[in-house]
Structure formats: C-alpha cells, structure tokens
Protein backbone atom coordinates (compact mmCIF):
# COMPACT_ATOMS: atom_id res chain seq x y z
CA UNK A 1 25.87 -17.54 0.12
CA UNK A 2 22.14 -18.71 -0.71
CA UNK A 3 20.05 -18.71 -3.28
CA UNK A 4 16.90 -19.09 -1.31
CA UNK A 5 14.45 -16.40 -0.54
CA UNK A 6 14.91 -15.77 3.32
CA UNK A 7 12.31 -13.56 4.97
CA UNK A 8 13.82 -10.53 7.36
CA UNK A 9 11.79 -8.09 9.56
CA UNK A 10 13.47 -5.15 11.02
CA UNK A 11 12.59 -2.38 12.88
CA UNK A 12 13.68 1.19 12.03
CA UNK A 13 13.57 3.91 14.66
CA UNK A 14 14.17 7.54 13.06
CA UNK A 15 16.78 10.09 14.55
CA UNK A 16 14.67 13.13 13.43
CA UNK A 17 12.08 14.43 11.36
CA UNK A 18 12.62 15.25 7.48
CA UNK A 19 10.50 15.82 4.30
CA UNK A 20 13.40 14.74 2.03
CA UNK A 21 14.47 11.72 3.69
CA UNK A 22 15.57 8.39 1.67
CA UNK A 23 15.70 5.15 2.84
CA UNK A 24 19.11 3.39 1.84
CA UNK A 25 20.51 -0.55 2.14
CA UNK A 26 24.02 -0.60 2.72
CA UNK A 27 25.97 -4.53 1.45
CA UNK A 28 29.29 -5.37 1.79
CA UNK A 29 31.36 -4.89 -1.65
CA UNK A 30 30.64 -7.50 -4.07
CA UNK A 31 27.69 -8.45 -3.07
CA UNK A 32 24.31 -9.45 -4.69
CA UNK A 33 21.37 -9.09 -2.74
CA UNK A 34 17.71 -9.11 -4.69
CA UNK A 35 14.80 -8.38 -3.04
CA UNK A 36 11.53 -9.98 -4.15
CA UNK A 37 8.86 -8.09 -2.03
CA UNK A 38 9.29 -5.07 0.54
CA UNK A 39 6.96 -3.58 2.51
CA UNK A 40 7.14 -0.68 5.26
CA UNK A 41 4.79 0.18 8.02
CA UNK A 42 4.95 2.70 10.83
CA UNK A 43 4.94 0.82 14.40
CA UNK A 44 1.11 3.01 15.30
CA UNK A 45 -0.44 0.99 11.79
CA UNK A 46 -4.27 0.27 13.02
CA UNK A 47 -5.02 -2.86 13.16
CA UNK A 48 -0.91 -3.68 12.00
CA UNK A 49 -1.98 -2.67 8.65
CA UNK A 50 -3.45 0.93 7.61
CA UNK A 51 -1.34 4.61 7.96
CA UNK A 52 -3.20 6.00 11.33
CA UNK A 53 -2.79 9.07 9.27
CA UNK A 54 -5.22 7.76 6.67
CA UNK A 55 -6.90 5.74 9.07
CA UNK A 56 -7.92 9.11 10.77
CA UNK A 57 -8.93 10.90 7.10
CA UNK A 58 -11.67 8.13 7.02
CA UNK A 59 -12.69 8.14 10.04
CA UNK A 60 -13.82 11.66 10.39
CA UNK A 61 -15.96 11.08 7.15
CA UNK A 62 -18.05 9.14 9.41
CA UNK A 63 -18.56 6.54 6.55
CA UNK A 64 -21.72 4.20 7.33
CA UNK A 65 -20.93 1.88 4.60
CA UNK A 66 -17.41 1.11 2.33
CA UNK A 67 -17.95 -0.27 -0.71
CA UNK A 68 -14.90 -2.30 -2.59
CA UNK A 69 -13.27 -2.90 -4.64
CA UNK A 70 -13.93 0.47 -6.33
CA UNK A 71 -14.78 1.12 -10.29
CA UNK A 72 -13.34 -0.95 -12.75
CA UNK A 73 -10.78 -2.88 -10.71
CA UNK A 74 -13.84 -5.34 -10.40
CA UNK A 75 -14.55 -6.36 -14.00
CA UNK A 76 -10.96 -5.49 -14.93
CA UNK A 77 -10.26 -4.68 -18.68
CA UNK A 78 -10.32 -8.44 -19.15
CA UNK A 79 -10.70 -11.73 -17.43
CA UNK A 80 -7.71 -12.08 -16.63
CA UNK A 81 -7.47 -8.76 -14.63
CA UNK A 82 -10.76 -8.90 -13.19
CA UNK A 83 -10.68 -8.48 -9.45
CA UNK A 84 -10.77 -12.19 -7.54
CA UNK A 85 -10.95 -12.18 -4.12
CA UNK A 86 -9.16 -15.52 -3.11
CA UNK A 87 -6.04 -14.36 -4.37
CA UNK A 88 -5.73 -11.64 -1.71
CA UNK A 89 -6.38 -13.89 1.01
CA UNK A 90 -3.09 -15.52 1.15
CA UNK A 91 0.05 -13.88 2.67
CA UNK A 92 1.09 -10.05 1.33
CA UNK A 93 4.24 -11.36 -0.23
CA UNK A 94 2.33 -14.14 -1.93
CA UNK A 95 -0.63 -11.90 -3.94
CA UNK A 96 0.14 -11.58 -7.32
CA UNK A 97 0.17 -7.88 -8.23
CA UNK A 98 -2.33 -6.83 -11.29
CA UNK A 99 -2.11 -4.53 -14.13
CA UNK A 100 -5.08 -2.29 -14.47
CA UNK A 101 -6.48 0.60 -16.65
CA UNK A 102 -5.16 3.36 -14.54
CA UNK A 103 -2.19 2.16 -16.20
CA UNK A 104 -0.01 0.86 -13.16
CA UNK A 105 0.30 -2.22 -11.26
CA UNK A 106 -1.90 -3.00 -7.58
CA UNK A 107 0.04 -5.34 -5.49
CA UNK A 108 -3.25 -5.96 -3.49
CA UNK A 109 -1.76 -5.16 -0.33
CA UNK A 110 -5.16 -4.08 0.45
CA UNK A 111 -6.70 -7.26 -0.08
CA UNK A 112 -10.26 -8.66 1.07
CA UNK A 113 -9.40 -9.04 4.51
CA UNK A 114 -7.90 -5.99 5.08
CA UNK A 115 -11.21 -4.48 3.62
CA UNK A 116 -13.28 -6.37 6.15
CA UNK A 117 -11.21 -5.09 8.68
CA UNK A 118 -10.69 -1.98 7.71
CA UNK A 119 -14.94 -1.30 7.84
CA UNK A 120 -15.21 -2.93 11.55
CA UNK A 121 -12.12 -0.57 12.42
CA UNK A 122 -14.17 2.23 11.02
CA UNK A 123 -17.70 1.24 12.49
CA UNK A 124 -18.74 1.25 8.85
CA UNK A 125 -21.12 -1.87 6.59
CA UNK A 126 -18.97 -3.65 4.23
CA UNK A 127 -20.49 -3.26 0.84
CA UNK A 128 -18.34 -5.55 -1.25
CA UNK A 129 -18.37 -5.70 -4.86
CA UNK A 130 -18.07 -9.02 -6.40
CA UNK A 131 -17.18 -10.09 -10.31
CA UNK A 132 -20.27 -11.53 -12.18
CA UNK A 133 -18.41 -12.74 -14.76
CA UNK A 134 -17.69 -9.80 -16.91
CA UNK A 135 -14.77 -7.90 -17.72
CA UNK A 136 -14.58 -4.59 -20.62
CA UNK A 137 -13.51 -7.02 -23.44
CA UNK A 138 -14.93 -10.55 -22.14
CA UNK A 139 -17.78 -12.26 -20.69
CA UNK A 140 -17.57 -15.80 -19.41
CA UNK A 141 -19.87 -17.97 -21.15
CA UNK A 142 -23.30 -18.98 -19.17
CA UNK A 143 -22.09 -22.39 -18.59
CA UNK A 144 -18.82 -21.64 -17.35
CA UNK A 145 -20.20 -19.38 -14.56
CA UNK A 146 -20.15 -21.67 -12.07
CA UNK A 147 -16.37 -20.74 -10.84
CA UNK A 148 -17.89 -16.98 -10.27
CA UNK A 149 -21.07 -17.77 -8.51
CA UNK A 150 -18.90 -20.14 -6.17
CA UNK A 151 -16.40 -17.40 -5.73
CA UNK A 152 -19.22 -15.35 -4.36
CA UNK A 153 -20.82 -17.76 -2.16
CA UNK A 154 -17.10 -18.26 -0.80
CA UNK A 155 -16.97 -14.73 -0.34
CA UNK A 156 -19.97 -14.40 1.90
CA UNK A 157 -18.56 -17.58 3.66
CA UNK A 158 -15.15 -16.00 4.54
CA UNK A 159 -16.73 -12.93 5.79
CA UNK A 160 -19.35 -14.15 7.76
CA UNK A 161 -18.82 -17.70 8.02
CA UNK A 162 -18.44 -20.11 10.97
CA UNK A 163 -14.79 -20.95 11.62
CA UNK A 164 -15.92 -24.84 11.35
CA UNK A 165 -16.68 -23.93 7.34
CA UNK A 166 -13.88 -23.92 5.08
CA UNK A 167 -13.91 -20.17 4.81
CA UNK A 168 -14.50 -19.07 7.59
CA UNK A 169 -11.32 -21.45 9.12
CA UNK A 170 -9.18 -18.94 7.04
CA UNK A 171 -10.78 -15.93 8.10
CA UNK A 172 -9.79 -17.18 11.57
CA UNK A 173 -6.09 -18.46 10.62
CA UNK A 174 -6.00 -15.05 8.84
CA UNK A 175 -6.77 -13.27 12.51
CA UNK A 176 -10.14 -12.58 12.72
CA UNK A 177 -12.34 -15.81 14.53
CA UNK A 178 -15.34 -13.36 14.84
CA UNK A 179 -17.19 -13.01 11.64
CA UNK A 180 -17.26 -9.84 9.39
CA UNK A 181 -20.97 -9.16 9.47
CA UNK A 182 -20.95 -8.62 5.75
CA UNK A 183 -24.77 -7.42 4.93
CA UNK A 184 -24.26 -6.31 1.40
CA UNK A 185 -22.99 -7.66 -1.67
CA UNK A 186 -23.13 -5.56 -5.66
CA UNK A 187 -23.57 -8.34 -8.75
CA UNK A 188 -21.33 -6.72 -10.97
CA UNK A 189 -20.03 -3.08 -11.49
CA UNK A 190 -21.04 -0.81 -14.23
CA UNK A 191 -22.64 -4.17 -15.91
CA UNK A 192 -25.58 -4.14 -18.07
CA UNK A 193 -27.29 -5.63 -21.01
CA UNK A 194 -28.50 -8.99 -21.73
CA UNK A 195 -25.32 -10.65 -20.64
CA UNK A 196 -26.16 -8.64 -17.20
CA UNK A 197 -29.36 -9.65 -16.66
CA UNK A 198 -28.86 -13.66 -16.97
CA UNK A 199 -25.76 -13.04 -14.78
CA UNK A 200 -27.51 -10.91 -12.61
CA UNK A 201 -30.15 -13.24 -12.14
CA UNK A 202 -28.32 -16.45 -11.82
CA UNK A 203 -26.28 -15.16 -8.90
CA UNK A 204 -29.35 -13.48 -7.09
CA UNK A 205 -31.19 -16.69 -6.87
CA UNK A 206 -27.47 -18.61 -5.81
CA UNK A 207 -27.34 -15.91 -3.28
CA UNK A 208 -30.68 -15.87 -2.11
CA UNK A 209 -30.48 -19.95 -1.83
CA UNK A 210 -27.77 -20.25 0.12
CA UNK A 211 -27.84 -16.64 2.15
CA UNK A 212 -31.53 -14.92 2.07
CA UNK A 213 -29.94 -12.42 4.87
CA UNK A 214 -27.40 -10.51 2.15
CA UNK A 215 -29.27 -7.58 0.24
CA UNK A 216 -27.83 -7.64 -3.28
CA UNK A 217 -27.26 -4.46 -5.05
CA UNK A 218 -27.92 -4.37 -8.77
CA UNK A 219 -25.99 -2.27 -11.53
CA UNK A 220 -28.04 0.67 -13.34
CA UNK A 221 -26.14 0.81 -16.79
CA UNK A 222 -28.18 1.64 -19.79
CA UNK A 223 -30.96 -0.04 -17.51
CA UNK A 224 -31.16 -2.47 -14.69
CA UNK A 225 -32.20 -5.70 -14.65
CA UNK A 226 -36.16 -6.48 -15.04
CA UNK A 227 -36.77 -10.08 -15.11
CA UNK A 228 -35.12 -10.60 -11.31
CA UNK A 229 -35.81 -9.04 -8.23
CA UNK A 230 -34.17 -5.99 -7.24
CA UNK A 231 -33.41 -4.81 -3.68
CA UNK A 232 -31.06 -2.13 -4.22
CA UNK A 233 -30.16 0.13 -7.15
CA UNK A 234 -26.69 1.45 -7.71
CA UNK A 235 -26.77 4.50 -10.10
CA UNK A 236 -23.62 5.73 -11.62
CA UNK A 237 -23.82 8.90 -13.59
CA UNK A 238 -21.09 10.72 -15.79
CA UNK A 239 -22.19 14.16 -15.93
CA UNK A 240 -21.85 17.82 -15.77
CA UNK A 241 -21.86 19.37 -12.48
CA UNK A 242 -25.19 21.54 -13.25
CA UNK A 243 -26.59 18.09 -14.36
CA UNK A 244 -25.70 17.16 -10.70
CA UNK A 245 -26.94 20.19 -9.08
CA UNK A 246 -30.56 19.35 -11.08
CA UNK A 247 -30.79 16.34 -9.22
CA UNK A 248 -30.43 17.39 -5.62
CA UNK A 249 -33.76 16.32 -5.19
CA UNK A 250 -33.31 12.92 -6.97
C-alpha cells in the first residue's frame, strides 16, 4: 500500500492488428489504483516523441519554415491562458495542461522543445511565436512587461544558446547540446492597436539589443506597427474564397 505517486514504464507488444481495439488495466479485487498522467507512444516515435505516421504527413509537405504555437493559443483568451514557454520545458508529466477557446484542455505534450525538434527533424526554420503581453480580454500594463520581454530573450537563449548560459544548460539537460538555430521570432499574434505598437516596439529594440541576428515578424491587424522598424509582415485574412482567389497575385 502507498500513497505516493510511483512512476512505471512498460512496454506493450500487440498480438494482431485491429481498428476496434481497447486498451484495458486489469487490478486485483479491492483495489485502488489512480493514475495522475498517462501517456502512450509507439516504439518507431521520431525522435522518441512524434507518430512516424504524422511525422511522415509533414514531411512530404516539404515545410521550409514551422511556425508555433499556432492562432490564439499564444495570447490565450486571458493572461492566465496565454501560451508561456517555460512551462513546457520541464518534464511531460509535470506541464500543467491549459484550457483554451477551442473549448478543451492542451496538456502541452508538444511543448517548446519538442517544437525545436520537431523543425530540425523536418529540415524546416523554426518560426516561433512568442506572447507580447496580450491576451483577448487583458493586456499587461507597460511597466509590468518586463516578465514578457525576459521570457523572450530566454526563449532565444534556450534555442540557440550556449550550454554555459542558463538556457541553453537546459536545452542540453533536456537532450539537445547543439543549439536550435532559431532565426525567427513573431511579437505577438493577431495583435494590434496602440497597446501593439508600444509592445511591439519595446520588444524589437530588447531583441535587437541583445540578438541583432533574429528577424522579428510583426502582426498586420487593423494595421501594423509604424513608429518601429519592421522586417517581416505577417498578414492574416478572414475571407471569402473568391476574395482569396483575387489575390493570387498579392
């Protein structure tokens, strides 16, 4: 008897092949057993962590560059759901899951590592897409930004870091001493305004400081920013398809 969470790997080797097979835990009679966090994987995962079946999808797209995280998991419908990396660094069973708009929960099993890995499995740039401080409901206040701007700078770090920096130690501890060769970082997703353009601004010159070799990619949303550099636009457009098929020559 225990009351401690004990951590068990098995491995399961199927007897045939089925489309309406189930998966079932067999404990002796009166007997509790909770489980706190499962996870499966088949034994030919790439890299130990993606379906080769999905791995393979991708890969025939030929993708040059994989942006992520995608949509509104960045800003999250507030704050408090708003995408931050650091907390899918840690250990699978350790990332808190998050509630988003799509109305169920991500367990971030596909965290920021696995993202950088997954884009030098596929040959592809990592195009990651970092929080400026703005959610749907909330914006954090100018002089509380600091926490954000760091979290990007740490971001670059980790990726591309040397494994003497602080970041870049745990990209190594987390299996990957070689850096990421991250080239590409989005301020924001689907961001504008005048709360976008001070953001905007105050993390293009933080980036710029510290990294001059990352191209930042600003938001087009109701505008873009005008009183800060720009080195790449990202357009998003909800439209008709014949609006689309206009613009073929955009």
């Amino acid at each position: 008897f225990s009351t401690n969470w004990t951590e068990v790997s098995v491995g399961l080797q199927a007897t045939k092949t089925t489309k309406v097979g189930s998966l079932v835990l067999v404990v002796p009679a009166k007997t509790t057993v909770e489980f706190e966090w499962v996870s499966m994987f088949p034994g030919d995962a790439v890299s130990g962590i993606f379906r080769r079946d999905l791995f393979n999808t991708l890969k025939q797209l030929k993708p040059a560059f994989v942006r992520f995280p995608g949509g509104c998991w960045v800003e999250g419908d507030t704050m408090e759901t708003a995408y931050r990396w650091k907390k899918t660094v840690v250990p699978p069973k350790d990332r808190a899951a998050v509630y988003n708009l799509w109305k169920y929960q991500s367990t971030n099993g596909l965290g920021y590592h696995e993202y950088l890995q997954l884009c030098r499995d596929l040959n592809a740039v990592p195009l990651f897409v970092a929080n400026c401080g703005m959610s749907h409901r909330e914006v954090v206040p100018m002089d509380k930004m600091g926490e954000y701007v760091q979290d990007i700078l740490d971001s670059i770090e980790y990726a591309n870091g040397p494994i003497t920096s602080q970041w870049g130690a745990l990209r190594a501890k987390n299996g990957s001493p070689k850096p990421f060769n991250l080239r590409y970082l989005e301020i924001g997703n689907e961001n504008g305004g005048p709360a976008y353009e001070e953001r905007y601004k105050l993390i293009y010159s933080a980036i710029k400081a510290r990294n001059p070799e990352i191209t930042t990619v600003a938001n087009v949303w109701g505008g873009y920013p005008q009183k800060s550099p720009i080195e790449v636009l990202d357009e998003h457009y909800y439209n008709d398809p014949n609006w689309f098929l206009g613009q073929f020559n955009r």
